[in-house]
Each structure stands twice: as C-alpha cells, then as structure tokens.
PDB file of N, CA and C in Angstrom:
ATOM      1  N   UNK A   1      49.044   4.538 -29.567  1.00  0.00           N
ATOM      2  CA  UNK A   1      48.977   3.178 -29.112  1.00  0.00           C
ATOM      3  C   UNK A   1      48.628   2.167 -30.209  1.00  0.00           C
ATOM      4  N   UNK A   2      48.649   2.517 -31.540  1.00  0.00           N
ATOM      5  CA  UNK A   2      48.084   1.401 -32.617  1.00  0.00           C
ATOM      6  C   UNK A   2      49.199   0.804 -32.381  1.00  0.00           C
ATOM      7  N   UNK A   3      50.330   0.740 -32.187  1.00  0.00           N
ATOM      8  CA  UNK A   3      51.624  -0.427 -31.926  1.00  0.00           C
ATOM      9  C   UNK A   3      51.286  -1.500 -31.062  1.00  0.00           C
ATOM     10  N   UNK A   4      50.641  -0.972 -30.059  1.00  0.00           N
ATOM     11  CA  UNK A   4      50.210  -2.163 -28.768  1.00  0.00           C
ATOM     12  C   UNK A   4      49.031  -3.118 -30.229  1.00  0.00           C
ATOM     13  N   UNK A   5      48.328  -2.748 -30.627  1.00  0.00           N
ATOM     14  CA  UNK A   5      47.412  -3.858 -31.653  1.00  0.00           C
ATOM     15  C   UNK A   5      48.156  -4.830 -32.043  1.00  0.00           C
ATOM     16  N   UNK A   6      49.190  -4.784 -32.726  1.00  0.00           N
ATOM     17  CA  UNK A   6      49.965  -5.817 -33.536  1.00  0.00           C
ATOM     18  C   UNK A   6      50.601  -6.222 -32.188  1.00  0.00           C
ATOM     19  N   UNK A   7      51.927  -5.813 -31.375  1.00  0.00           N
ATOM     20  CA  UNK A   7      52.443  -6.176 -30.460  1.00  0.00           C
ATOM     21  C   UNK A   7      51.874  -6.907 -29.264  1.00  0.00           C
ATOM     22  N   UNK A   8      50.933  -6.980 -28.999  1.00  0.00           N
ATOM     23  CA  UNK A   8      50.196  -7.628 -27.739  1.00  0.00           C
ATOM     24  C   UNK A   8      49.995  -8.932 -28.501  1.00  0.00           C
ATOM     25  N   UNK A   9      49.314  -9.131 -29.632  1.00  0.00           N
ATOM     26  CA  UNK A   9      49.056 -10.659 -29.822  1.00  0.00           C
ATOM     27  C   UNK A   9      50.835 -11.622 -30.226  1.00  0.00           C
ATOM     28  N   UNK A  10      51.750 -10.602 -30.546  1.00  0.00           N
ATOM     29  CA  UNK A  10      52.667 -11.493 -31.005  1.00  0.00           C
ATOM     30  C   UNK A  10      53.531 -11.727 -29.545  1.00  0.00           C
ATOM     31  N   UNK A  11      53.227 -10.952 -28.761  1.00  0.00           N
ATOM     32  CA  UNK A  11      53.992 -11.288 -27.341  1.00  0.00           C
ATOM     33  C   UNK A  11      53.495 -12.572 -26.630  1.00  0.00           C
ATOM     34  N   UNK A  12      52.010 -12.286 -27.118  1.00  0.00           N
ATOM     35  CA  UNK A  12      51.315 -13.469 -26.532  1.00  0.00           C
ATOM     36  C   UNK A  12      51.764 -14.808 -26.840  1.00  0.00           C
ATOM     37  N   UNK A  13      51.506 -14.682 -28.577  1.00  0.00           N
ATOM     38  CA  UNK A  13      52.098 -16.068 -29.305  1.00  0.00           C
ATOM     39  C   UNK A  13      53.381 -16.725 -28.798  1.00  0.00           C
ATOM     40  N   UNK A  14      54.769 -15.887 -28.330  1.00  0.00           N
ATOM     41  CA  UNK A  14      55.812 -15.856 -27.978  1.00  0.00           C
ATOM     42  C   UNK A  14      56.107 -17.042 -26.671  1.00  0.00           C
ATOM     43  N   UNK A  15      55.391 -16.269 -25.709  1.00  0.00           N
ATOM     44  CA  UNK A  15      55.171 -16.142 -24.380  1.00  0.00           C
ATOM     45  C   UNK A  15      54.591 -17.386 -24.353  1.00  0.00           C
ATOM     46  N   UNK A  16      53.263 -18.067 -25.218  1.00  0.00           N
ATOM     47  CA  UNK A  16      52.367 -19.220 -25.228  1.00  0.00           C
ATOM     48  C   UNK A  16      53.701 -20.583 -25.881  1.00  0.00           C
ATOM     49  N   UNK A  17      54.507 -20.144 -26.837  1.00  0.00           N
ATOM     50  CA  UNK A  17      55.221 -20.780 -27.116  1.00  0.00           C
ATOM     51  C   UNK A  17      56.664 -21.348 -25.784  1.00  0.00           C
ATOM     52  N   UNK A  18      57.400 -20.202 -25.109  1.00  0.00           N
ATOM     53  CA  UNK A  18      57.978 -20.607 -24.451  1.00  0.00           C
ATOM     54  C   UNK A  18      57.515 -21.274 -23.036  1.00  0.00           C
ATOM     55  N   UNK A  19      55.906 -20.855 -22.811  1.00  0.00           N
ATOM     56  CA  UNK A  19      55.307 -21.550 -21.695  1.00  0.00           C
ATOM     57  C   UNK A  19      55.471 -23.055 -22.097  1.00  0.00           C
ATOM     58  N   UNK A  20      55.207 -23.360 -23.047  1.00  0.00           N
ATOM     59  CA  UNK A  20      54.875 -24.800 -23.661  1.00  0.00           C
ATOM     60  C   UNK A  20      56.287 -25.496 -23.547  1.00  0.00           C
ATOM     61  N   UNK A  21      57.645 -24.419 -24.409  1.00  0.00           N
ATOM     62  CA  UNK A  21      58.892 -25.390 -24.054  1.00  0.00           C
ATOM     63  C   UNK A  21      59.206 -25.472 -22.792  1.00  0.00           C
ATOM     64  N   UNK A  22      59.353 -24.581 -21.662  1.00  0.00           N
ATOM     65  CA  UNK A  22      59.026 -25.250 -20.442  1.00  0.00           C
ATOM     66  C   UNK A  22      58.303 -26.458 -19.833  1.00  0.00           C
ATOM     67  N   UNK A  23      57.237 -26.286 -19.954  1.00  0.00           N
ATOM     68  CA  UNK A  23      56.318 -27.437 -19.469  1.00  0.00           C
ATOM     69  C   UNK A  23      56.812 -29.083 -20.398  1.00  0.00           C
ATOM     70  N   UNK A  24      57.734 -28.523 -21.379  1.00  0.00           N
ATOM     71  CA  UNK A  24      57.998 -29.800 -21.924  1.00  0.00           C
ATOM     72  C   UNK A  24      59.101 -30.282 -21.363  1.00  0.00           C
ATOM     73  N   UNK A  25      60.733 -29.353 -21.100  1.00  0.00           N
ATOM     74  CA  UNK A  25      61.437 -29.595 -20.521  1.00  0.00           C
ATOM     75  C   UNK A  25      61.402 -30.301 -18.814  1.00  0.00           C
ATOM     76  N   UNK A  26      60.218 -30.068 -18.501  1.00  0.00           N
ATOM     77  CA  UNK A  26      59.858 -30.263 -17.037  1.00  0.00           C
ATOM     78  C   UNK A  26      59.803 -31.677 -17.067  1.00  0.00           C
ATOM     79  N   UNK A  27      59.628 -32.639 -17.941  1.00  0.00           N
ATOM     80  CA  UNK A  27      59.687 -33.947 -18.037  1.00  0.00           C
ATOM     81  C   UNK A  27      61.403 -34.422 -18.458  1.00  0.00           C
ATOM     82  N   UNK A  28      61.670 -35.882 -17.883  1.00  0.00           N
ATOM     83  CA  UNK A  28      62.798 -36.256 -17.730  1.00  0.00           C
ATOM     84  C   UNK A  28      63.112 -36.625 -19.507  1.00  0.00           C
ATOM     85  N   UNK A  29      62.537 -37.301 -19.820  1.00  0.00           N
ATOM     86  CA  UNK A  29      62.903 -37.297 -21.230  1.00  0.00           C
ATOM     87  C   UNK A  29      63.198 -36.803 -22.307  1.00  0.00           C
ATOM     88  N   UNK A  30      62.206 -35.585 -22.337  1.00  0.00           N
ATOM     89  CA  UNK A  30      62.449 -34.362 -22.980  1.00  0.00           C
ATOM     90  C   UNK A  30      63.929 -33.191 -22.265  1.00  0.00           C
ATOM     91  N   UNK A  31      63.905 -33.500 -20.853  1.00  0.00           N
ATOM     92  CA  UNK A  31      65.377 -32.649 -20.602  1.00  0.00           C
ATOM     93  C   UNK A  31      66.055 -33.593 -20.810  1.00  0.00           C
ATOM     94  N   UNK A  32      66.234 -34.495 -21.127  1.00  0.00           N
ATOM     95  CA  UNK A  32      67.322 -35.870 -21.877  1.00  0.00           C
ATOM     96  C   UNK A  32      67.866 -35.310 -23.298  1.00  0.00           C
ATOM     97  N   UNK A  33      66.642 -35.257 -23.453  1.00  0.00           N
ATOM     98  CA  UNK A  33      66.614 -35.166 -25.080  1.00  0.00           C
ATOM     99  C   UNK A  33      67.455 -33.508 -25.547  1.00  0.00           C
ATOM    100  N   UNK A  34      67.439 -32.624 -24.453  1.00  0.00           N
ATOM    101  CA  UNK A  34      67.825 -31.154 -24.808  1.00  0.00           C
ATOM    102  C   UNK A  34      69.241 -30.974 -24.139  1.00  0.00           C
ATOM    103  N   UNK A  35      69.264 -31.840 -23.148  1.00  0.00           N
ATOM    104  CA  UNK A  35      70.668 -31.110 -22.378  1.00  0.00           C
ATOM    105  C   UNK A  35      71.476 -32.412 -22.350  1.00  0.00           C
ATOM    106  N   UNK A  36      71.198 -33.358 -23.204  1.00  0.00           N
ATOM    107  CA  UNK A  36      72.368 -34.241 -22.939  1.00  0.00           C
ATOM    108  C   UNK A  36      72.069 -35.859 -22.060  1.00  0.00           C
ATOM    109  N   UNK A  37      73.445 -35.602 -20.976  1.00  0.00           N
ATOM    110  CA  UNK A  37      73.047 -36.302 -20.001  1.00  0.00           C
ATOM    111  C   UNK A  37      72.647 -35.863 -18.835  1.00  0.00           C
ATOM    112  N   UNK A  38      72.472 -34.104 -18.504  1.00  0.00           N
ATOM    113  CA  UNK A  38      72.031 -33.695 -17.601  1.00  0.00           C
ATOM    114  C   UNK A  38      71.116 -34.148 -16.428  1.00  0.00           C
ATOM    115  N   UNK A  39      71.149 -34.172 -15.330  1.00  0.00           N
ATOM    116  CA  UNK A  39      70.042 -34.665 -14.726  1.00  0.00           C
ATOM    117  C   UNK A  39      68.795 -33.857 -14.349  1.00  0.00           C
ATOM    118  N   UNK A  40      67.875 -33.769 -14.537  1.00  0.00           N
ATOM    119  CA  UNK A  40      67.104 -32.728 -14.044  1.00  0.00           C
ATOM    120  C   UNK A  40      66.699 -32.828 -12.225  1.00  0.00           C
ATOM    121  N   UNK A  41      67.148 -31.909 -12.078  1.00  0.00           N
ATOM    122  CA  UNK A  41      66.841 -31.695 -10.629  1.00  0.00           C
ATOM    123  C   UNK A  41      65.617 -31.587 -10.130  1.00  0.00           C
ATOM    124  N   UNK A  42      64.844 -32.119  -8.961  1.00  0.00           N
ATOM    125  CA  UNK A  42      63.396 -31.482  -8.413  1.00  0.00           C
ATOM    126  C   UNK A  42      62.903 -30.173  -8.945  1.00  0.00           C
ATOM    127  N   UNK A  43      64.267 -29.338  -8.348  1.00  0.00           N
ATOM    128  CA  UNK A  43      64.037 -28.124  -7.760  1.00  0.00           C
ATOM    129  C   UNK A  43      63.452 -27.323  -9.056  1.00  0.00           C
ATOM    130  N   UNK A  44      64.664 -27.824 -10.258  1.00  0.00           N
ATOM    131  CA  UNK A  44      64.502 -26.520 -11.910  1.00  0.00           C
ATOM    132  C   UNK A  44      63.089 -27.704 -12.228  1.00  0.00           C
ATOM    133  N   UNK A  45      63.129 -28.956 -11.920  1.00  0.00           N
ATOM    134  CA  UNK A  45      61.196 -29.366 -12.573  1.00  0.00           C
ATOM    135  C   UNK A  45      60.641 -28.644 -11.973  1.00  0.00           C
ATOM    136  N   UNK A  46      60.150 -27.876 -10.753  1.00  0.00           N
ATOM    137  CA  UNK A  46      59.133 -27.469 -10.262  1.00  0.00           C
ATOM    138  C   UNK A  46      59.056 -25.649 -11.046  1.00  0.00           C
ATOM    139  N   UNK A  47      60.521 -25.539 -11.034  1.00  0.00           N
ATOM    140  CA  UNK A  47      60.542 -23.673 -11.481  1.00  0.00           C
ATOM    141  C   UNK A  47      60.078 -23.933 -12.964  1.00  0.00           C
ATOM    142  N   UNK A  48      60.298 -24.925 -13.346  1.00  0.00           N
ATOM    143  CA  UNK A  48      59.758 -25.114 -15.024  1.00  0.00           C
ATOM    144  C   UNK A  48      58.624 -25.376 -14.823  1.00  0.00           C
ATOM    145  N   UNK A  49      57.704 -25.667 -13.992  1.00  0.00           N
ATOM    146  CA  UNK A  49      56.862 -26.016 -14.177  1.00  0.00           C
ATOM    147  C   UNK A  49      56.005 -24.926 -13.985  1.00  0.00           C
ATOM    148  N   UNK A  50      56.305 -24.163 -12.883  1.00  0.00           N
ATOM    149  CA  UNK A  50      55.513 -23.051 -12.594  1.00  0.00           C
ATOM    150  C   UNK A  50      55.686 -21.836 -13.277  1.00  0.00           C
ATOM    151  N   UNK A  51      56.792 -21.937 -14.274  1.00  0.00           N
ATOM    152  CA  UNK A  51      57.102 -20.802 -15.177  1.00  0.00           C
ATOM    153  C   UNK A  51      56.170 -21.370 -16.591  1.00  0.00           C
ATOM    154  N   UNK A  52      56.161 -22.433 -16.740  1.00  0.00           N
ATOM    155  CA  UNK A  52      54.811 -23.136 -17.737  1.00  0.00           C
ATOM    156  C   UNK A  52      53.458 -22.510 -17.335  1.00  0.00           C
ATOM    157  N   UNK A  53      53.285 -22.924 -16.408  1.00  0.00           N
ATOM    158  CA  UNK A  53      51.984 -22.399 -16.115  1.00  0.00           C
ATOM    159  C   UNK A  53      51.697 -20.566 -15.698  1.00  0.00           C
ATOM    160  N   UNK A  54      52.744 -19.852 -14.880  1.00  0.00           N
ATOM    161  CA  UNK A  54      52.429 -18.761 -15.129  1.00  0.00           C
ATOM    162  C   UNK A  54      52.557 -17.934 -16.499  1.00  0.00           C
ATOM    163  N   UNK A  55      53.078 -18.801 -17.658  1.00  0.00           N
ATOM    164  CA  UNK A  55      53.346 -18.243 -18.916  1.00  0.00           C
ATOM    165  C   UNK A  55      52.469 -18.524 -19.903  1.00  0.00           C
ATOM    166  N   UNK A  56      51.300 -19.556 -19.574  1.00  0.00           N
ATOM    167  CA  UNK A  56      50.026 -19.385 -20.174  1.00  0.00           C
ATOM    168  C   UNK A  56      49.432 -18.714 -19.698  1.00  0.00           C
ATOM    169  N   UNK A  57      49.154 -18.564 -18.351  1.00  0.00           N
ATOM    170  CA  UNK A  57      48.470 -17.137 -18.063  1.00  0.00           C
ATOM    171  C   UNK A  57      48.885 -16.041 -18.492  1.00  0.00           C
ATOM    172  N   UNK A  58      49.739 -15.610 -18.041  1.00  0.00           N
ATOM    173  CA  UNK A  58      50.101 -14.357 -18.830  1.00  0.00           C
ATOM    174  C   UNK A  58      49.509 -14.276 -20.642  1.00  0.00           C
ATOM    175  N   UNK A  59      50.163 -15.357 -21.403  1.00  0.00           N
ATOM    176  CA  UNK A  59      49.504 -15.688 -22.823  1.00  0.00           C
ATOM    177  C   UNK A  59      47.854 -14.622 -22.890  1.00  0.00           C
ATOM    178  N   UNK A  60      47.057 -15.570 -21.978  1.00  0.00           N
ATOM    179  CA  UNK A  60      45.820 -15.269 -21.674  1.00  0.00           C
ATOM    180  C   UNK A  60      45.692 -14.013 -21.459  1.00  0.00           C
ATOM    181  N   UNK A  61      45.909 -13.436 -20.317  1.00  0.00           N
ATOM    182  CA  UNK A  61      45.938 -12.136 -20.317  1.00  0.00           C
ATOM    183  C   UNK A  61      46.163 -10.896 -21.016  1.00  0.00           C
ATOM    184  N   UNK A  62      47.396 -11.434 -21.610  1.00  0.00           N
ATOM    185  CA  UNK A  62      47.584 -10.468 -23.224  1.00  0.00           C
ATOM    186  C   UNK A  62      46.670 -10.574 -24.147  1.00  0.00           C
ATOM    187  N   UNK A  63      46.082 -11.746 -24.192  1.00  0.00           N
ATOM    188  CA  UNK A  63      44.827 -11.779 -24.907  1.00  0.00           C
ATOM    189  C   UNK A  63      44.008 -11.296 -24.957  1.00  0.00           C
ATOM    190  N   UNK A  64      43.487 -10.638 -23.677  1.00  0.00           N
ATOM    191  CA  UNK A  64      42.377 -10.113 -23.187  1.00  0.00           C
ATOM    192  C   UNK A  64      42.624  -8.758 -22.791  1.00  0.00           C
ATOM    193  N   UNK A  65      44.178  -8.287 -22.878  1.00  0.00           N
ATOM    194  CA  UNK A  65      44.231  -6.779 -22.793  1.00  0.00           C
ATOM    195  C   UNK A  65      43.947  -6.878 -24.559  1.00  0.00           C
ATOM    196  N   UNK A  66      44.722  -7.205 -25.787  1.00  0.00           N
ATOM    197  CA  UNK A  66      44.517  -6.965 -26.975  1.00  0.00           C
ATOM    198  C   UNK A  66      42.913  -6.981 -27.532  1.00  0.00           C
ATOM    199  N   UNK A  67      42.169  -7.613 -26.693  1.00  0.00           N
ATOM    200  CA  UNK A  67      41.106  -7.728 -27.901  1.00  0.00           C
ATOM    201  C   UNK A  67      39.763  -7.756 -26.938  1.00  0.00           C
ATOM    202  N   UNK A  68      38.486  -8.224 -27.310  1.00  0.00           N
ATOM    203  CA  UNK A  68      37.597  -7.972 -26.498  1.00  0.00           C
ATOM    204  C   UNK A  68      37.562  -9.778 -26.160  1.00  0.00           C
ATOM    205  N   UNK A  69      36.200 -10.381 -24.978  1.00  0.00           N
ATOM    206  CA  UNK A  69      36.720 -11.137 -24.331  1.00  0.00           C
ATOM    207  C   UNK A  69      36.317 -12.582 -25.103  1.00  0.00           C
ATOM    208  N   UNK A  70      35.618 -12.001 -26.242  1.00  0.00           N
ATOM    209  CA  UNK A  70      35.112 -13.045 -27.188  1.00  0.00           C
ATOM    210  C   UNK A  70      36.219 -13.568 -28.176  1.00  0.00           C
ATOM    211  N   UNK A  71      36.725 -12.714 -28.608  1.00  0.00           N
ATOM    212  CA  UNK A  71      37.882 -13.055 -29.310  1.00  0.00           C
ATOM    213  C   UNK A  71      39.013 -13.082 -28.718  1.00  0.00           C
ATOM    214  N   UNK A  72      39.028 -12.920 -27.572  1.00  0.00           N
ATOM    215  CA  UNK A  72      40.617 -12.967 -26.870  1.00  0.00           C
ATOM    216  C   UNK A  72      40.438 -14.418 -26.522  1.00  0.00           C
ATOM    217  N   UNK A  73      39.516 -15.416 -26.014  1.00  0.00           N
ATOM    218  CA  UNK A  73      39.439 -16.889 -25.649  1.00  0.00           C
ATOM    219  C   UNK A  73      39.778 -17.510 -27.077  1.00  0.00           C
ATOM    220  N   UNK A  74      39.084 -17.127 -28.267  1.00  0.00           N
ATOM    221  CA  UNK A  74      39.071 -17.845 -29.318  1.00  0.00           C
ATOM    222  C   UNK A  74      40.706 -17.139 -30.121  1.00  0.00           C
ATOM    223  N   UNK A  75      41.635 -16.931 -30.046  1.00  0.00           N
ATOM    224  CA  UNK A  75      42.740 -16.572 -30.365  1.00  0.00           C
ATOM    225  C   UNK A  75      43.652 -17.552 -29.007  1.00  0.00           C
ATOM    226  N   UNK A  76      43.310 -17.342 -27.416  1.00  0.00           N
ATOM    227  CA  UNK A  76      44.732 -17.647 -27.031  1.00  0.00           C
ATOM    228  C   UNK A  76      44.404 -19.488 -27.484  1.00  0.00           C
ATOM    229  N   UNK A  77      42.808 -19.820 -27.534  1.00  0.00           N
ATOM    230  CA  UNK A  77      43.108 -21.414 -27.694  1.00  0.00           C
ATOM    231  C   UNK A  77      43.699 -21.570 -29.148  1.00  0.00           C
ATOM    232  N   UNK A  78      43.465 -20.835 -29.857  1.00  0.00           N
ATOM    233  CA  UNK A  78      44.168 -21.143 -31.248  1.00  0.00           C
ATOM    234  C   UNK A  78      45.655 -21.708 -30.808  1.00  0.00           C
ATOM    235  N   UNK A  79      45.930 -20.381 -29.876  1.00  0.00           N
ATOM    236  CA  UNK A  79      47.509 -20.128 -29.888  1.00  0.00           C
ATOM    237  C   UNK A  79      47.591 -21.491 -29.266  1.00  0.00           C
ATOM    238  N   UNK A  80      47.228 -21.989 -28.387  1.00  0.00           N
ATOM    239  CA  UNK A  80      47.761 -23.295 -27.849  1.00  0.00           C
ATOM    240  C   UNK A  80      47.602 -24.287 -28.408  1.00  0.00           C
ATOM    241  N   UNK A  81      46.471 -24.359 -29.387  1.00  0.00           N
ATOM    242  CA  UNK A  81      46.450 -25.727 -30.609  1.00  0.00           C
ATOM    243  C   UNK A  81      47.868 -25.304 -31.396  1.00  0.00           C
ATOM    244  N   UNK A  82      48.364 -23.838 -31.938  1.00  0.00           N
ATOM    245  CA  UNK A  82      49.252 -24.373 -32.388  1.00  0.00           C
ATOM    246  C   UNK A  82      50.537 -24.506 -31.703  1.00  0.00           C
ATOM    247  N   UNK A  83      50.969 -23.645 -30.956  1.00  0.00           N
ATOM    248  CA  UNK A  83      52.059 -23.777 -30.221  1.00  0.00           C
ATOM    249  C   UNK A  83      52.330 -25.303 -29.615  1.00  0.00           C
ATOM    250  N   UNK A  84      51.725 -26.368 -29.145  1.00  0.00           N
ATOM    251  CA  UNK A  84      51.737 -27.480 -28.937  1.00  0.00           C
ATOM    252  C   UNK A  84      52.517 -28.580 -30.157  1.00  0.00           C
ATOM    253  N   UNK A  85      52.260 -28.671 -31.475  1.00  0.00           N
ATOM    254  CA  UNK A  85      52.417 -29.138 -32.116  1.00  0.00           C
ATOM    255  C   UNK A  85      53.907 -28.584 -32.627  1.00  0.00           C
ATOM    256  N   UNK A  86      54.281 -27.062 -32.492  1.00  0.00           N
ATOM    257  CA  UNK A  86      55.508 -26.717 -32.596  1.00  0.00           C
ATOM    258  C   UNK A  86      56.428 -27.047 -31.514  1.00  0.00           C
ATOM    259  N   UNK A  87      56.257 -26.938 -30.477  1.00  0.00           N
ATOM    260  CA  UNK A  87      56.761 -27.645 -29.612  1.00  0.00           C
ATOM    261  C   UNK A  87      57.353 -28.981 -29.667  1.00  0.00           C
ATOM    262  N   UNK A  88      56.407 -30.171 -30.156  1.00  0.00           N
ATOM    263  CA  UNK A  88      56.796 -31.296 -30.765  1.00  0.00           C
ATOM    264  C   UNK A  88      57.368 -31.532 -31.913  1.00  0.00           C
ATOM    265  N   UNK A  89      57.665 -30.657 -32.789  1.00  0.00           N
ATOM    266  CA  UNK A  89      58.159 -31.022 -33.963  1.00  0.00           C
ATOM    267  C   UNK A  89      59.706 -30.665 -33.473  1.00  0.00           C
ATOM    268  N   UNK A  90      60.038 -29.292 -32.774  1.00  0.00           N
ATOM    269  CA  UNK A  90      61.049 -28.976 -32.201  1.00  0.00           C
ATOM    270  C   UNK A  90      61.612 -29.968 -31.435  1.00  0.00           C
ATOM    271  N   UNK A  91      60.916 -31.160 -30.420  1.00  0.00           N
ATOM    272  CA  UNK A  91      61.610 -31.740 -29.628  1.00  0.00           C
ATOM    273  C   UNK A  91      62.050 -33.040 -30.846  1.00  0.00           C
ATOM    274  N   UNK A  92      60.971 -33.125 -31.865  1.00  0.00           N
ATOM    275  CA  UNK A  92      61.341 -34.653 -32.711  1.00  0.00           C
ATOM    276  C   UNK A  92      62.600 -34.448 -33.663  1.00  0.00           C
ATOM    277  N   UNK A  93      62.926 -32.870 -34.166  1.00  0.00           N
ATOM    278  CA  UNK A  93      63.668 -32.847 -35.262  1.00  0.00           C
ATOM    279  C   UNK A  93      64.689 -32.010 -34.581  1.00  0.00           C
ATOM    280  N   UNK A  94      64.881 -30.863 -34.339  1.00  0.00           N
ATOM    281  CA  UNK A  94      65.748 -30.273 -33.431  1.00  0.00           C
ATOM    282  C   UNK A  94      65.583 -29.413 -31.928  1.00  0.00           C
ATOM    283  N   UNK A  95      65.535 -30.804 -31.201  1.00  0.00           N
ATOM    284  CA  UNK A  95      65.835 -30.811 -29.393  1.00  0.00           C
ATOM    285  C   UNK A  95      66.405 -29.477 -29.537  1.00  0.00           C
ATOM    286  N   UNK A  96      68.047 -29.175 -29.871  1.00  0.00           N
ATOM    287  CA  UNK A  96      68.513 -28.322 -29.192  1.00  0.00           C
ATOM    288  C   UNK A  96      67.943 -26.959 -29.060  1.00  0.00           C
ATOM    289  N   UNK A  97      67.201 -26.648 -30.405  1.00  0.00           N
ATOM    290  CA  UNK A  97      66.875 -25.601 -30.184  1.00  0.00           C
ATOM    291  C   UNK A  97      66.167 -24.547 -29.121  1.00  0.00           C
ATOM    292  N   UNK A  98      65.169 -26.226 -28.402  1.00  0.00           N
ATOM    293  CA  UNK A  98      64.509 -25.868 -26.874  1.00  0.00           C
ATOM    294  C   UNK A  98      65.732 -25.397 -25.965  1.00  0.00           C
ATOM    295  N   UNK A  99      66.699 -25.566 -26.274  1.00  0.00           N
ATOM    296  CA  UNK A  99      67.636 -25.164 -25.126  1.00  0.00           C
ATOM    297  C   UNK A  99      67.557 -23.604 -24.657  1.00  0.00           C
ATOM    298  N   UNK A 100      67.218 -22.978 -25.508  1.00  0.00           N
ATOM    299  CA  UNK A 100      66.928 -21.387 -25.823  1.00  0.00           C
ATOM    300  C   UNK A 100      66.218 -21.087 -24.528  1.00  0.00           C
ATOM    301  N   UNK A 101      65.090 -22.002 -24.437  1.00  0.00           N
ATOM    302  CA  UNK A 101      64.042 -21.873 -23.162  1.00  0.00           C
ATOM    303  C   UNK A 101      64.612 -21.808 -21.728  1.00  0.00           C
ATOM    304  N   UNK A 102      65.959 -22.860 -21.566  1.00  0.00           N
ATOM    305  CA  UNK A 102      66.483 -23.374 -20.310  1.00  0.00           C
ATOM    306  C   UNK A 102      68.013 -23.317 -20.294  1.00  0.00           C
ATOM    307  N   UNK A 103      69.154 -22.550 -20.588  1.00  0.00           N
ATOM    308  CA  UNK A 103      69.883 -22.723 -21.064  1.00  0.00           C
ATOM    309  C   UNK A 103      70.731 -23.477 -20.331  1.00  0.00           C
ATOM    310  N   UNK A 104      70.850 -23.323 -18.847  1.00  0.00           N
ATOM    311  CA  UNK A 104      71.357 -23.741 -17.428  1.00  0.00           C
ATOM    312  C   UNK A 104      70.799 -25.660 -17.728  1.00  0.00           C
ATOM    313  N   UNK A 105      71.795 -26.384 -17.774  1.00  0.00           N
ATOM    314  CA  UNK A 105      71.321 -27.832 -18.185  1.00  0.00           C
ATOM    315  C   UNK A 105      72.060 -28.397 -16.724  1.00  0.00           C
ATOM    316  N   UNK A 106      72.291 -27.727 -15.879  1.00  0.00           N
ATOM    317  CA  UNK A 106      72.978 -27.949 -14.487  1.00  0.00           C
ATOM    318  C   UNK A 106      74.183 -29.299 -14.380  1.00  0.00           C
ATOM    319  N   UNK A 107      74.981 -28.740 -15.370  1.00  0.00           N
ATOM    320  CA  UNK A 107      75.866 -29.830 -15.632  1.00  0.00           C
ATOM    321  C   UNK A 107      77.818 -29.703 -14.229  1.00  0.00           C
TER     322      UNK A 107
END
C-alpha cells in the first residue's frame, strides 16, 4: 500500500481542483466565458453546483484517509488556497480549458 501515500494526496489535489471549476462554471458569466453563447440552464447550475460541493468533500476526505487529522485539515486548506487562484488564472487567460470540467455546453 506505499502507492496509496503519494496517490491519495494527488487525487485529492485533482478532485479539489475540478470541484472549484465547477463551482465556477455554475455562475452565468464564467459559463459565458467557457461555452460561448450557451445558456446555462437551472437544472446543469444546480448539478454543478452540487458536484462543487460534493467534490470538496470528497477532497477532504482523501485527506483524512492519507494522513492523520492534523495534517489532513492543514494540507486540504492549502489545497484550496491554491486551487482557487488556478482556477482564476484559467478562467482570465484560457476559459476553454475549463471546458474539460463540463464538456456538454447544452447548445
């Protein structure tokens, strides 16, 4: 099981990252900004939204299977100080790439 050591925190990082492009796409501007002229529907804001939020948990949780519970809090907030800021640089310089997250732009 020394594979699960390395593998659990980078799933996490992953997982903390695509929670975040979700929760960003879930806003009208930002799905402007990725799919065009797409409209975003109620229905994919709410599944984005709740796939945001069950995908920081999960984040969390991997955290806390990888490590003990002191360092699993102080790693997943890392992960979300940085994953946040990647997130934004992605939506300021290249949008499309968030598309990866949502590919369905319900056109």
């Amino acid at each position: 099981m020394p594979e699960l050591a390395w593998m659990l925190p980078c799933i996490a990082v992953l997982t903390t990252l695509l929670a975040f492009a979700w929760l960003a796409l879930a806003m009208d501007a930002h799905w402007r900004q990725v799919h065009g002229g797409a409209v975003l529907t109620p229905g994919v804001r709410v599944t984005l939204r709740v796939l945001g939020g069950a995908g920081l948990i999960a984040s969390a949780v991997l955290c806390f299977i990888a490590d003990r519970p002191s360092m699993a809090v102080l790693v997943w907030l890392m992960q979300l100080a940085g994953a946040v800021p990647l997130v934004g640089l992605a939506l300021a310089w290249r949008p499309r790439l968030l598309r990866a997250a949502w590919p369905w732009s319900g056109r």
